[in-house]
C-alpha atoms as a PDB file:
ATOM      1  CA  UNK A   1      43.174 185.275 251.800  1.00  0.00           C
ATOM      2  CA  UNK A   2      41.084 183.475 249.822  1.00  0.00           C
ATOM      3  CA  UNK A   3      36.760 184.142 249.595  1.00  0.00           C
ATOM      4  CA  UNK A   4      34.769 181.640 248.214  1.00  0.00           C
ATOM      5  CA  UNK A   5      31.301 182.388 247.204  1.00  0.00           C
ATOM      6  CA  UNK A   6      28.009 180.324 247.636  1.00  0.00           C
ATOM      7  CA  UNK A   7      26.974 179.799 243.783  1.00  0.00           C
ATOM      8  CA  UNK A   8      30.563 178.192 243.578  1.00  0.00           C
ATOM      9  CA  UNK A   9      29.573 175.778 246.641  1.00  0.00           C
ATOM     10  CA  UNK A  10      26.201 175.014 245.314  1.00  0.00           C
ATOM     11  CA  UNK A  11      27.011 174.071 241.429  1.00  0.00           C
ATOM     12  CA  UNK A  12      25.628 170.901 240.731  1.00  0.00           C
ATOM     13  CA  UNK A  13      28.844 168.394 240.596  1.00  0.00           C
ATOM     14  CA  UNK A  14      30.623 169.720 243.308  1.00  0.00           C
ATOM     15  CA  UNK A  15      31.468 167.847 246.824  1.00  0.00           C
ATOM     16  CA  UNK A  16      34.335 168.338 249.061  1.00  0.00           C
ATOM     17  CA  UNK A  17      36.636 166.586 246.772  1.00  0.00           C
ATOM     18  CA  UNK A  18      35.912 169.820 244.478  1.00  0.00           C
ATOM     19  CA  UNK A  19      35.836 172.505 246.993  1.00  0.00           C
ATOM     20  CA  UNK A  20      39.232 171.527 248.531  1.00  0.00           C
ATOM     21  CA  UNK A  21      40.924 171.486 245.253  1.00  0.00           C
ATOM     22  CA  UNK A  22      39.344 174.810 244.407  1.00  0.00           C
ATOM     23  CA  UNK A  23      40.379 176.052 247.522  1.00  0.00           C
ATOM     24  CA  UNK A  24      44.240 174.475 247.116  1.00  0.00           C
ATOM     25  CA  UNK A  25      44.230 176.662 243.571  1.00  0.00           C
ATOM     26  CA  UNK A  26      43.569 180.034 245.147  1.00  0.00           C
ATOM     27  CA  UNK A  27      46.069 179.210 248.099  1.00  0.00           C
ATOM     28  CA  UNK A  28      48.487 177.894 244.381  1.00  0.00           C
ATOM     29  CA  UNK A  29      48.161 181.497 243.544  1.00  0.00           C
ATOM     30  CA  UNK A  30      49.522 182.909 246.549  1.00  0.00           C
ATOM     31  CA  UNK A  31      52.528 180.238 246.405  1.00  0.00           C
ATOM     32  CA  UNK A  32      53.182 180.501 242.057  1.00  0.00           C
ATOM     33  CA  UNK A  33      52.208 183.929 241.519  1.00  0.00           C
ATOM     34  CA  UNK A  34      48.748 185.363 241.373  1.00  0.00           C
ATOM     35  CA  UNK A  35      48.157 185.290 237.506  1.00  0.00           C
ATOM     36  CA  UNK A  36      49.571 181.972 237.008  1.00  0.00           C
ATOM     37  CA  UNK A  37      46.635 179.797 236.606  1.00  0.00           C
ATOM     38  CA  UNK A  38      48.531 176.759 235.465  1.00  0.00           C
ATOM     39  CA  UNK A  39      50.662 177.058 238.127  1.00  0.00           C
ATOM     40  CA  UNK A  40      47.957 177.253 240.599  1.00  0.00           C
ATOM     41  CA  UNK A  41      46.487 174.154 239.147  1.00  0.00           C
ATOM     42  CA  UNK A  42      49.993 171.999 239.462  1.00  0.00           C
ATOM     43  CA  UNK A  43      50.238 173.041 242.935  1.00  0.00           C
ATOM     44  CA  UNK A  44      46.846 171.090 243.896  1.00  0.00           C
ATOM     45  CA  UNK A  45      47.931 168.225 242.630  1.00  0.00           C
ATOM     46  CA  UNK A  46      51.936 168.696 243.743  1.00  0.00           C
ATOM     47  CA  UNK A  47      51.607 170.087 246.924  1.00  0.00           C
ATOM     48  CA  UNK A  48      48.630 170.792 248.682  1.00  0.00           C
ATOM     49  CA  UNK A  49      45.796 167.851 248.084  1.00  0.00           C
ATOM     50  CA  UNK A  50      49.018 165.099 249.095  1.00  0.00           C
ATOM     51  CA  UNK A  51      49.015 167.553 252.286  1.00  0.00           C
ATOM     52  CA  UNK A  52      45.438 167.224 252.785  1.00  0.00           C
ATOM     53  CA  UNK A  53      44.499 163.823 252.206  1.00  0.00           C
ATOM     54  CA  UNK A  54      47.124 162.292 253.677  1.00  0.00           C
ATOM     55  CA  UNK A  55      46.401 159.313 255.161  1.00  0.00           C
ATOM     56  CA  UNK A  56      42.568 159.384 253.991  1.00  0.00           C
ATOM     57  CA  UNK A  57      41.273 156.175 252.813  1.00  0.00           C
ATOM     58  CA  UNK A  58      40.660 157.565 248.650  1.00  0.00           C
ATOM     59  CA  UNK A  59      38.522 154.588 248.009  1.00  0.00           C
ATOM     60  CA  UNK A  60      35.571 156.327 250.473  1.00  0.00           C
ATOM     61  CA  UNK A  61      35.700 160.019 249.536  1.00  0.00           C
ATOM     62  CA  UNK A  62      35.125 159.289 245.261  1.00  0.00           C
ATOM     63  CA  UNK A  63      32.550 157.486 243.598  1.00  0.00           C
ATOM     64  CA  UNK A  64      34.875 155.154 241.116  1.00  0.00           C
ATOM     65  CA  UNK A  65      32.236 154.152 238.969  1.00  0.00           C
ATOM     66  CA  UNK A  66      31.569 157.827 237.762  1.00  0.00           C
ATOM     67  CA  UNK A  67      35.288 158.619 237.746  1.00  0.00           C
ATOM     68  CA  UNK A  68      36.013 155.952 234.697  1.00  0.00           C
ATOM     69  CA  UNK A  69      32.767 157.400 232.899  1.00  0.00           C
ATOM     70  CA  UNK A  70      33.718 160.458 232.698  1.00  0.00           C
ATOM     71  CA  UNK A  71      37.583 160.961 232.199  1.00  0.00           C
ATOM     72  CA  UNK A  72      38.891 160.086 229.277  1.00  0.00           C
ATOM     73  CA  UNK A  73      41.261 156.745 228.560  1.00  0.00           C
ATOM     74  CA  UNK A  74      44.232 158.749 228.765  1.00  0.00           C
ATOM     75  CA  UNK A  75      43.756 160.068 232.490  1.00  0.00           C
ATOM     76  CA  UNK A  76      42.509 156.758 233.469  1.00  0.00           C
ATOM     77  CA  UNK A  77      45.192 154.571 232.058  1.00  0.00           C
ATOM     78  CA  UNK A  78      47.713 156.953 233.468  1.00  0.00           C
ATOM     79  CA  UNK A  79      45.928 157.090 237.341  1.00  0.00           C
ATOM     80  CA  UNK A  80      46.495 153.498 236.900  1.00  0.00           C
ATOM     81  CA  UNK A  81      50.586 153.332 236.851  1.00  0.00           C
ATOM     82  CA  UNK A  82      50.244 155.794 239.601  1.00  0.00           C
ATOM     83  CA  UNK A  83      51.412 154.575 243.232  1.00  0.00           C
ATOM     84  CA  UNK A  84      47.648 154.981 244.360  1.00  0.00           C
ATOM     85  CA  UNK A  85      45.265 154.962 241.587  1.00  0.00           C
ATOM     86  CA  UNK A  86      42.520 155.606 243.450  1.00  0.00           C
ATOM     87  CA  UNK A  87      44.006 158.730 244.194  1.00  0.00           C
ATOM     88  CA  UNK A  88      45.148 159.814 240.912  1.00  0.00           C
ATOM     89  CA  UNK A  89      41.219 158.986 240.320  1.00  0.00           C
ATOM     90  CA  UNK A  90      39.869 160.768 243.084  1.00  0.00           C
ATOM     91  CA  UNK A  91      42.199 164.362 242.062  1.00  0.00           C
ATOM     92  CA  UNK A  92      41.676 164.204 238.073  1.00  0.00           C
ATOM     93  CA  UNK A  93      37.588 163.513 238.695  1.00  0.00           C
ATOM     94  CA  UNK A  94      37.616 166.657 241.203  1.00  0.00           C
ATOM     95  CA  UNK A  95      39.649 169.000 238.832  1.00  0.00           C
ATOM     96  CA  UNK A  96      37.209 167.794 235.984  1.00  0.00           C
ATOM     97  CA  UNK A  97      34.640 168.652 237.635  1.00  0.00           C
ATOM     98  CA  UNK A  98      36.086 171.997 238.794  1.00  0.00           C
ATOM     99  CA  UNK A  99      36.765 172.502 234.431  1.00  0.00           C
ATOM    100  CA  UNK A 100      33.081 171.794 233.783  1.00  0.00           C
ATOM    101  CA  UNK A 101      32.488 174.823 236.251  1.00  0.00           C
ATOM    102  CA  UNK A 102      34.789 176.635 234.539  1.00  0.00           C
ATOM    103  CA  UNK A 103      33.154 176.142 230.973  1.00  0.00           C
ATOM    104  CA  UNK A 104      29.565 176.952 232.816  1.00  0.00           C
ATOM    105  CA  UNK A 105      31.009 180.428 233.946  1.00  0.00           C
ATOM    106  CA  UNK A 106      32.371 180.988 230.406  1.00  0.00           C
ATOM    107  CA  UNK A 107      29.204 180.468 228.968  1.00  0.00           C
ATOM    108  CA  UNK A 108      27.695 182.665 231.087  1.00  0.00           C
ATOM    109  CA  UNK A 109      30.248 185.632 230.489  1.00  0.00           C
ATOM    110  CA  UNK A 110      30.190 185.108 226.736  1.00  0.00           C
ATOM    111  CA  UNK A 111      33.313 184.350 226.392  1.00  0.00           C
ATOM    112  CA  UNK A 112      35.446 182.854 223.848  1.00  0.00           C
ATOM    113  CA  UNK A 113      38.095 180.165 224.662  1.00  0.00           C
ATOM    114  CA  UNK A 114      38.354 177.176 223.164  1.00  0.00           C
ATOM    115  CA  UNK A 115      37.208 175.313 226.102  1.00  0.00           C
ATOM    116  CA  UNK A 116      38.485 171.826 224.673  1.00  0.00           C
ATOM    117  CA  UNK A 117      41.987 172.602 224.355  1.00  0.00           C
ATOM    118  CA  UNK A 118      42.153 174.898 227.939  1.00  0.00           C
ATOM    119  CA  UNK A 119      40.410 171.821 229.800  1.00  0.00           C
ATOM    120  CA  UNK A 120      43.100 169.009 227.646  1.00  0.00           C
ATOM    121  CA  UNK A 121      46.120 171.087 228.962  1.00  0.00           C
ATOM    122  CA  UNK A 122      44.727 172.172 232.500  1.00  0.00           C
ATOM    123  CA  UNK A 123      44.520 167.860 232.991  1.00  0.00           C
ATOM    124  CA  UNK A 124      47.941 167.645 231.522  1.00  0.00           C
ATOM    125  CA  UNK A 125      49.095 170.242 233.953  1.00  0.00           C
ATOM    126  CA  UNK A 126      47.094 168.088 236.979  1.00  0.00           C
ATOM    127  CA  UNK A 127      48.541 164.999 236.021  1.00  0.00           C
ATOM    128  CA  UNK A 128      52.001 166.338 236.290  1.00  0.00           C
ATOM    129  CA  UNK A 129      51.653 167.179 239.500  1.00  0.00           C
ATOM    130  CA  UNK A 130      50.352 163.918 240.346  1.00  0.00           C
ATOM    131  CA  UNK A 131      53.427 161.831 238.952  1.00  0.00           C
ATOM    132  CA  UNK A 132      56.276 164.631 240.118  1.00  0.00           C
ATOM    133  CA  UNK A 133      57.004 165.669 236.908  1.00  0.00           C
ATOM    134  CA  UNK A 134      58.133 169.282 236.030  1.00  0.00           C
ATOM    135  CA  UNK A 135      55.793 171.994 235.584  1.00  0.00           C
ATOM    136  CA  UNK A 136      55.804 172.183 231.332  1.00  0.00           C
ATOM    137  CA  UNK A 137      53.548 174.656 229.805  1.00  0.00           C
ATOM    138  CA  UNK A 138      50.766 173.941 227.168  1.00  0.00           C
ATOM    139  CA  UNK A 139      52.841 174.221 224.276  1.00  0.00           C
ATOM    140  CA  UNK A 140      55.763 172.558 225.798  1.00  0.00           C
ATOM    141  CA  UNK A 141      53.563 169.714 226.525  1.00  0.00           C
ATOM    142  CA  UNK A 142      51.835 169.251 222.841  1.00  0.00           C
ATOM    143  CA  UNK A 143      55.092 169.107 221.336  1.00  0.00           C
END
């Protein structure tokens, strides 16, 4: 199963956009293998958010404006060769947002991971799920 808690729900830049892709990773996990955390992250993107926004109008459910502050050229020159950018847009901005989360827990728990490069490849990882390409890992995909 999967058990969300309530400080997860109430962090400050999440919306259903985020909790549905968090809750898509933890269902990844029992679908890729339950340490795989890159693999849980490609299956949002691959396989469960096309299931559950299918046929939602993506242009309602993200605020665009926000989306093109806050990911980088790269993500949002690529969302726009995908088939529907808004979309592409409306998954990379939730994942984002689901990273700064991340970094806020790691903070908390002292720990010590370079989040710059874990966030760069996690949104490599989305974005291949997005376009259909083949799961890579990190170092596959920096080289």
């Amino acid at each position: 199963g999967v058990h969300v808690v309530g400080w997860l729900v109430r962090f400050e830049s999440f919306k259903r956009n985020e909790i549905e892709a968090v809750l898509c990773h933890e269902l990844g996990h029992h679908f890729v293998g339950g340490e795989d955390e890159f693999g849980a992250d490609y299956f949002v993107t691959k396989t469960c958010l096309p299931l559950l926004w299918d046929g939602q109008n993506h242009e309602d459910r993200f605020d665009r404006d926000v989306a093109l502050r806050v990911l980088n050229h790269t993500i949002s020159s690529q969302c726009s060769k995908h088939s529907s950018e808004a979309y592409c847009l409306r998954a990379t901005l939730a994942m984002y947002n689901i990273g700064l989360f991340r970094q806020w827990v790691w903070a908390k728990r002292n720990m010590s991971i370079d989040v710059q490069t874990e966030n760069d490849c996690r949104m490599k990882i989305v974005l291949q799920g997005l376009f259909d390409a083949p799961l890579k890992d990190c170092d596959s995909i920096n080289n």
